[in-house]
C-alpha atoms as a PDB file:
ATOM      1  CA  UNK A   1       0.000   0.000   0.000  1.00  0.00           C
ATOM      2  CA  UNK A   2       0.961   3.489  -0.852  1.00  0.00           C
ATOM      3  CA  UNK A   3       2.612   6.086   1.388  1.00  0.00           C
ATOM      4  CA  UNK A   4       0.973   9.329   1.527  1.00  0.00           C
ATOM      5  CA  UNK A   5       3.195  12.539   1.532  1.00  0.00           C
ATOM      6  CA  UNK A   6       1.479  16.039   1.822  1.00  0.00           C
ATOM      7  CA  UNK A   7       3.484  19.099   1.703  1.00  0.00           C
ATOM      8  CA  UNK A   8       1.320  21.681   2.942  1.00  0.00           C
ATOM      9  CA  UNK A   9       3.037  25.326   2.807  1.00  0.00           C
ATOM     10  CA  UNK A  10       2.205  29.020   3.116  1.00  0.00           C
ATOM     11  CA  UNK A  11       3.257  29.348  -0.605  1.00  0.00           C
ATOM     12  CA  UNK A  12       1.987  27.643  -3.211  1.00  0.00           C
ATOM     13  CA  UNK A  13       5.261  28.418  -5.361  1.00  0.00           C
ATOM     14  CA  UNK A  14       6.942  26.930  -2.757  1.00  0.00           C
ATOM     15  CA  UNK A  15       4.925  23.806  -2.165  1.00  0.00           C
ATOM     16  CA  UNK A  16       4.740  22.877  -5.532  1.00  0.00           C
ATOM     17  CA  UNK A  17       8.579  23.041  -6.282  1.00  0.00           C
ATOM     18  CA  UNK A  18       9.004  21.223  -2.981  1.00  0.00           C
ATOM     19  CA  UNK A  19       6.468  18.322  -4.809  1.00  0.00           C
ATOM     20  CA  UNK A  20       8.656  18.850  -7.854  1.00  0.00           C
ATOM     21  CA  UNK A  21      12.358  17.863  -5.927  1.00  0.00           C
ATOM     22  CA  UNK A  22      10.985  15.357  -3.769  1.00  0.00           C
ATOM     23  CA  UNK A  23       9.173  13.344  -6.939  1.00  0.00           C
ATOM     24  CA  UNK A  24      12.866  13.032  -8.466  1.00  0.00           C
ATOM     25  CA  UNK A  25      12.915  10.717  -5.474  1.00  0.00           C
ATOM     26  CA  UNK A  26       9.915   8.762  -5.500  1.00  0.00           C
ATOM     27  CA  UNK A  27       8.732   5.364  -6.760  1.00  0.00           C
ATOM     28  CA  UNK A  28       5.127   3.981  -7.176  1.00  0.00           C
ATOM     29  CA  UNK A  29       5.041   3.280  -3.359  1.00  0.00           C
ATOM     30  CA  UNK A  30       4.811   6.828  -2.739  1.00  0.00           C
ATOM     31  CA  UNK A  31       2.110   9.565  -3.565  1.00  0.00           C
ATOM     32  CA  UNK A  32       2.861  13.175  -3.079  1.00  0.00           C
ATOM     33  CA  UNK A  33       0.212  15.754  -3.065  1.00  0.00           C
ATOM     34  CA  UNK A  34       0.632  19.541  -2.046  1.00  0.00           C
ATOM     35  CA  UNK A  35      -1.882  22.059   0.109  1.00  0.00           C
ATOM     36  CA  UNK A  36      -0.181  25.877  -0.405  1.00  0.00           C
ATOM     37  CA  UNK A  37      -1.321  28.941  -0.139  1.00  0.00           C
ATOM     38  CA  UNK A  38      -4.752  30.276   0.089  1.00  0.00           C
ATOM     39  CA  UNK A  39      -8.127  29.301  -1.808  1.00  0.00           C
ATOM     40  CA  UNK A  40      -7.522  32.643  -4.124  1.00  0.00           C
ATOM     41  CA  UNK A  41      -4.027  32.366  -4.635  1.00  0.00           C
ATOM     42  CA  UNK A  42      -2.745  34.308  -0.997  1.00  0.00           C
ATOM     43  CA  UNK A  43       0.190  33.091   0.819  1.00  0.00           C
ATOM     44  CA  UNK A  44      -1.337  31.556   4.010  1.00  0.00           C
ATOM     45  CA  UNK A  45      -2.747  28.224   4.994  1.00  0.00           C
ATOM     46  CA  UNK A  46      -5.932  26.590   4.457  1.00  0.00           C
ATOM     47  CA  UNK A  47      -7.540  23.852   6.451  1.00  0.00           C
ATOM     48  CA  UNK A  48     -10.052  23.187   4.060  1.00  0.00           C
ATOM     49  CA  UNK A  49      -7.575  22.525   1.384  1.00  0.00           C
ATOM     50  CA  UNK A  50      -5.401  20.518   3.795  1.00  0.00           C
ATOM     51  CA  UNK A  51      -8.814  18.178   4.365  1.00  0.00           C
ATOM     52  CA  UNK A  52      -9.182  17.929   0.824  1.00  0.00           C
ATOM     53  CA  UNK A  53      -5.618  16.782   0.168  1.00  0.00           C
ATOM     54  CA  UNK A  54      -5.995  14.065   2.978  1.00  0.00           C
ATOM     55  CA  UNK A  55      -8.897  12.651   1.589  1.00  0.00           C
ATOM     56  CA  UNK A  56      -7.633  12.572  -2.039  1.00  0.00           C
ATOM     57  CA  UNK A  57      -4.812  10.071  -0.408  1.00  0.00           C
ATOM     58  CA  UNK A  58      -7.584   7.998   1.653  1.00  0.00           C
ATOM     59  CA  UNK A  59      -6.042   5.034  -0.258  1.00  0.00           C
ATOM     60  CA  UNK A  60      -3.247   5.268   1.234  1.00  0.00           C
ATOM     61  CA  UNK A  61      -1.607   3.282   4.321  1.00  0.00           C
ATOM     62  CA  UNK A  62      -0.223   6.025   5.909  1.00  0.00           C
ATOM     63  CA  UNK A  63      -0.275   9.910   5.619  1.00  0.00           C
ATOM     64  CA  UNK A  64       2.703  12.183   6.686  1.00  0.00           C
ATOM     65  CA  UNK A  65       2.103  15.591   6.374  1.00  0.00           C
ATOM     66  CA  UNK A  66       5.584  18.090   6.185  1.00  0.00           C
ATOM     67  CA  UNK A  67       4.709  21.857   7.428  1.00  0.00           C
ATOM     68  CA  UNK A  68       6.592  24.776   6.942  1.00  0.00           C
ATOM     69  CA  UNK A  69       5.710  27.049   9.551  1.00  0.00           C
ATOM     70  CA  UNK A  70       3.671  27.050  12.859  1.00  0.00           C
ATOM     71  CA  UNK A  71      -0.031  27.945  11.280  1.00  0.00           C
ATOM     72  CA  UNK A  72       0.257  25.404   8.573  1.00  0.00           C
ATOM     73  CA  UNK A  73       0.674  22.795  11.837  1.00  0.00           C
ATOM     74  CA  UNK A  74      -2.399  24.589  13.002  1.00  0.00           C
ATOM     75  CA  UNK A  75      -4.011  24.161   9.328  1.00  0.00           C
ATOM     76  CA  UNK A  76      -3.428  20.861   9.219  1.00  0.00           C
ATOM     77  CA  UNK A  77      -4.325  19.793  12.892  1.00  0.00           C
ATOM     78  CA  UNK A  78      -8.252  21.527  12.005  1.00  0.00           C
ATOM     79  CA  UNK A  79      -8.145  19.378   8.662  1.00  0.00           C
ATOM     80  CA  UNK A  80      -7.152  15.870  10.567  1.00  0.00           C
ATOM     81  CA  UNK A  81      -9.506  16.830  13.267  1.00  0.00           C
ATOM     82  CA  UNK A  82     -12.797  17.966  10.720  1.00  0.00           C
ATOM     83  CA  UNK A  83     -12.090  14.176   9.080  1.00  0.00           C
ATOM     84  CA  UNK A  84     -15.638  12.645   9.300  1.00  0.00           C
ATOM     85  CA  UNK A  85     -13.694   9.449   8.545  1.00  0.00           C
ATOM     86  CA  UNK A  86     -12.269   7.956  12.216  1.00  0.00           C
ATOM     87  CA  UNK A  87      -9.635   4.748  10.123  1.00  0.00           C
ATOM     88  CA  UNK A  88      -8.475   7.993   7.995  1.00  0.00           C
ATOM     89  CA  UNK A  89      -7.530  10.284  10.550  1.00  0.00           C
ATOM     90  CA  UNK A  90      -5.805   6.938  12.113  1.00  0.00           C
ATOM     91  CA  UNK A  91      -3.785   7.630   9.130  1.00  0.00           C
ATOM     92  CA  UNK A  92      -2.541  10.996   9.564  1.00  0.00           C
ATOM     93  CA  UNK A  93       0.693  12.148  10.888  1.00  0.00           C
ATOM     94  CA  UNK A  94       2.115  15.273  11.165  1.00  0.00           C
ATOM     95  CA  UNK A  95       5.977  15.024  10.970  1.00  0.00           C
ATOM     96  CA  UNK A  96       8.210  17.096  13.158  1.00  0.00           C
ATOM     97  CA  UNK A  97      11.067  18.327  10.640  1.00  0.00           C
ATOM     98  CA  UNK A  98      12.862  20.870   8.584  1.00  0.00           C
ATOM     99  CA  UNK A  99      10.417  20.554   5.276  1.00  0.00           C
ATOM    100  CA  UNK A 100      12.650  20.472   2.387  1.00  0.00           C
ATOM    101  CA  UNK A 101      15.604  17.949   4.492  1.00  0.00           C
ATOM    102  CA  UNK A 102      12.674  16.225   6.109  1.00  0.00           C
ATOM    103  CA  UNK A 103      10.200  15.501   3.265  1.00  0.00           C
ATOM    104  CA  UNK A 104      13.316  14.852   0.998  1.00  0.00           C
ATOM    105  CA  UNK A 105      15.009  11.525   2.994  1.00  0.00           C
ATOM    106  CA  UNK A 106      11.273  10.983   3.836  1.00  0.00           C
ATOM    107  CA  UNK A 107      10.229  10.314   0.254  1.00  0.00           C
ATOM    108  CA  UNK A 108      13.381   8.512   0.169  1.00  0.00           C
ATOM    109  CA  UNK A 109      12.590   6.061   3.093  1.00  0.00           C
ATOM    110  CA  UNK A 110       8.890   5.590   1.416  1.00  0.00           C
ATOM    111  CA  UNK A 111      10.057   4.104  -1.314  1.00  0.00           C
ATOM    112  CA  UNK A 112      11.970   1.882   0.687  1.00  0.00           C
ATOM    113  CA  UNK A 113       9.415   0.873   3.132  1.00  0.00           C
ATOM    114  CA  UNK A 114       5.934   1.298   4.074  1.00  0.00           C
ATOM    115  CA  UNK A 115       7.106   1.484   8.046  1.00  0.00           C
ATOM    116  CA  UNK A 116       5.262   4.908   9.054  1.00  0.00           C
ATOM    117  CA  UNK A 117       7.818   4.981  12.140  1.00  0.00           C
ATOM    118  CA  UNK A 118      10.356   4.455  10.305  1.00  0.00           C
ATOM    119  CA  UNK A 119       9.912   7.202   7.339  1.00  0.00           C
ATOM    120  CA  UNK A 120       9.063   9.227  10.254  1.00  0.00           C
ATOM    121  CA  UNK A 121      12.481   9.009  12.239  1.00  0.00           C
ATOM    122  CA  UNK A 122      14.077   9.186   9.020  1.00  0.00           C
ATOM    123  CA  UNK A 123      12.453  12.775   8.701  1.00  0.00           C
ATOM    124  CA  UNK A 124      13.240  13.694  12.221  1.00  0.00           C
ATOM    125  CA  UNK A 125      16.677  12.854  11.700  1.00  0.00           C
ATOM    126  CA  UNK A 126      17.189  16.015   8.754  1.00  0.00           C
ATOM    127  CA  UNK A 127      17.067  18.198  11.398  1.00  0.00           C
ATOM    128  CA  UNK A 128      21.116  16.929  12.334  1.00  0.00           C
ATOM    129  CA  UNK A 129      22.007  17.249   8.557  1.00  0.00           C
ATOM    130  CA  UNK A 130      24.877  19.161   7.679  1.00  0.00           C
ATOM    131  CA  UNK A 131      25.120  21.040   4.667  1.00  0.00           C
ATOM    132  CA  UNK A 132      28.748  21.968   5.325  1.00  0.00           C
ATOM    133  CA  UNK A 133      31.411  20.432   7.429  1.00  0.00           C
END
């Protein structure tokens, strides 16, 4: 079964090329959707549009959602709680990283494994990663 991996951003522009590196990474183990911006195109978060990307990945076995900043946590923890569907909000993960490093070796780890845990500790562990030494 299919990992779920939902970038959810105050940009749109920012979301989408974050969907656009990650894929690079991905097999067909792994779908990657995006929830950025605002309804009419304004940098902020949406819980609506969160919701609607979680339930376009109902399929799915698991459901890690990457945030960039503190009201897209708040975004998304409205959408996972306004879930009508109890099994699918079993699902539903937010993951506690840096969003580019942590969505990166998490896409990585998901098409290695279906292990939620595990893709999530991967994802935790980009916040040690150095870029220089």
């Amino acid at each position: 079964m299919a990992t779920g991996i939902l970038i959810v951003s105050h940009s749109e522009k920012l979301a989408e090329g974050i969907v656009e590196l990650i894929s690079e990474m991905a097999n067909d183990s792994v779908v990657i959707k995006q929830a950025g911006g605002t309804e009419d195109g304004r940098l902020g978060t949406d819980a609506v549009r969160v919701q609607a990307a979680i339930e376009s990945m109902a399929d799915c076995g698991a459901i890690l959602i990457y945030c960039d900043l503190g009201s897209s946590i708040i975004s998304s923890e409205m959408a996972i709680e306004m879930l009508d569907d109890d099994a699918l909000r079993e699902k539903v993960q937010i993951v506690d990283c840096p969003i580019v490093e942590g969505a990166f070796t998490g896409v990585v780890q998901a098409s290695l494994t279906e292990d939620a845990a595990e893709i999530v500790a991967v994802s935790e562990q980009a916040r040690e990663l150095r870029k220089q030494s």
